[in-house]
Protein backbone atom coordinates (compact mmCIF):
# COMPACT_ATOMS: atom_id res chain seq x y z
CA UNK A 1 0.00 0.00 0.00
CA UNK A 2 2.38 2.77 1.37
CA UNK A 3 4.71 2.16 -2.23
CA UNK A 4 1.78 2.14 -4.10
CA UNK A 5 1.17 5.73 -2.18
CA UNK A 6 4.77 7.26 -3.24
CA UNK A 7 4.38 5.90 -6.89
CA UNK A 8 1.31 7.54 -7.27
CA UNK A 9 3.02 10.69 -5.51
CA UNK A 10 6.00 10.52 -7.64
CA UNK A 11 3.90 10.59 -11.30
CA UNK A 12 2.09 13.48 -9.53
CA UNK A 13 5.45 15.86 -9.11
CA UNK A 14 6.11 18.41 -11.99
CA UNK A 15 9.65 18.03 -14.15
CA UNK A 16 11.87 20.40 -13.29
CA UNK A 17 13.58 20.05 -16.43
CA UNK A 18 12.17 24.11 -17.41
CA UNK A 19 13.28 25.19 -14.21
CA UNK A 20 17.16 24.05 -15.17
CA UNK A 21 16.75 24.76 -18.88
CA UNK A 22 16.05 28.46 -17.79
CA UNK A 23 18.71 28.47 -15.39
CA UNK A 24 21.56 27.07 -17.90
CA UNK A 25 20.12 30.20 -20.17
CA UNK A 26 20.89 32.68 -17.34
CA UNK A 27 23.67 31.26 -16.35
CA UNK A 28 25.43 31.62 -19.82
CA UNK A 29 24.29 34.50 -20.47
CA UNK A 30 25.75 35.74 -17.89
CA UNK A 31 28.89 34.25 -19.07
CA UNK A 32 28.85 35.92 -22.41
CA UNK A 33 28.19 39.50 -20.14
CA UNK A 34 30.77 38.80 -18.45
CA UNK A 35 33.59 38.17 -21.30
CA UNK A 36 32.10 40.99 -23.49
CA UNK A 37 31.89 43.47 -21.05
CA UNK A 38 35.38 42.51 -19.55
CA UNK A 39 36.90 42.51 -23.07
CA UNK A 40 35.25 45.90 -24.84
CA UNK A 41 34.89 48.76 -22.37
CA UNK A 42 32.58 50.38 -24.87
CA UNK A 43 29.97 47.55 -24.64
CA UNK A 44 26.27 48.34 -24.31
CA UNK A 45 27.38 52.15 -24.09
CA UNK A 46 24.79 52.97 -26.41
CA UNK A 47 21.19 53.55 -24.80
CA UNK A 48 19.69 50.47 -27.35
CA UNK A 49 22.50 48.18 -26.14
CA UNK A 50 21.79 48.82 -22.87
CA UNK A 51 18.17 48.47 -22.89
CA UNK A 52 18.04 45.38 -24.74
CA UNK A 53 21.04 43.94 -22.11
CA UNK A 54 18.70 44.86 -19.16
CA UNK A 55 15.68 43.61 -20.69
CA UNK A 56 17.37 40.57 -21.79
CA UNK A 57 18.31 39.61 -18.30
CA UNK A 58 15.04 40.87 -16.71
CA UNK A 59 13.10 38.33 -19.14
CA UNK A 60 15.27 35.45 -18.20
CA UNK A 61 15.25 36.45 -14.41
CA UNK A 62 11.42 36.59 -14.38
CA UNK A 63 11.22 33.13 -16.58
CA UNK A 64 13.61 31.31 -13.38
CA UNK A 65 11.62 32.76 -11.11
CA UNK A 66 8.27 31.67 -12.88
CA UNK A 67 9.84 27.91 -13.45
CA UNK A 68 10.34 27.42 -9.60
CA UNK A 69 7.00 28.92 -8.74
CA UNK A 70 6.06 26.41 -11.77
CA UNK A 71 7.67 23.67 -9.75
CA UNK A 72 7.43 24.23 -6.21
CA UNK A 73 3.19 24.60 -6.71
């Protein structure tokens, strides 16, 4: 009865496959901010750069946030 119980729990539990897939995306694009920004002191200097840098990282930020929300509930 009682493994009958967790297998029935375990199919219930959401992947957290998006959760990681989303993370890996941050994580490398934080990478590439890194290098680029360490290796051309001019980058995102312009104000269209810049925006699309910030709301680049916002979007992925708010899409790891939203997969662990995803998960967790």
């Amino acid at each position: 009865m009682l493994s009958t119980l967790l297998v029935l729990a375990s199919e219930s539990e959401k992947s957290e496959t998006p959760f990681f897939v989303v993370g890996v995306l941050f994580a490398v694009w934080a990478v590439v901010l890194g290098v680029t920004g360490t290796r051309s002191p001019e980058f995102a200097s312009g104000r269209g750069t810049m925006s699309a840098v910030i709301g680049v990282s916002v979007v992925l930020a708010a899409a790891a946030m939203a997969m662990a929300v995803y998960v967790l509930t």
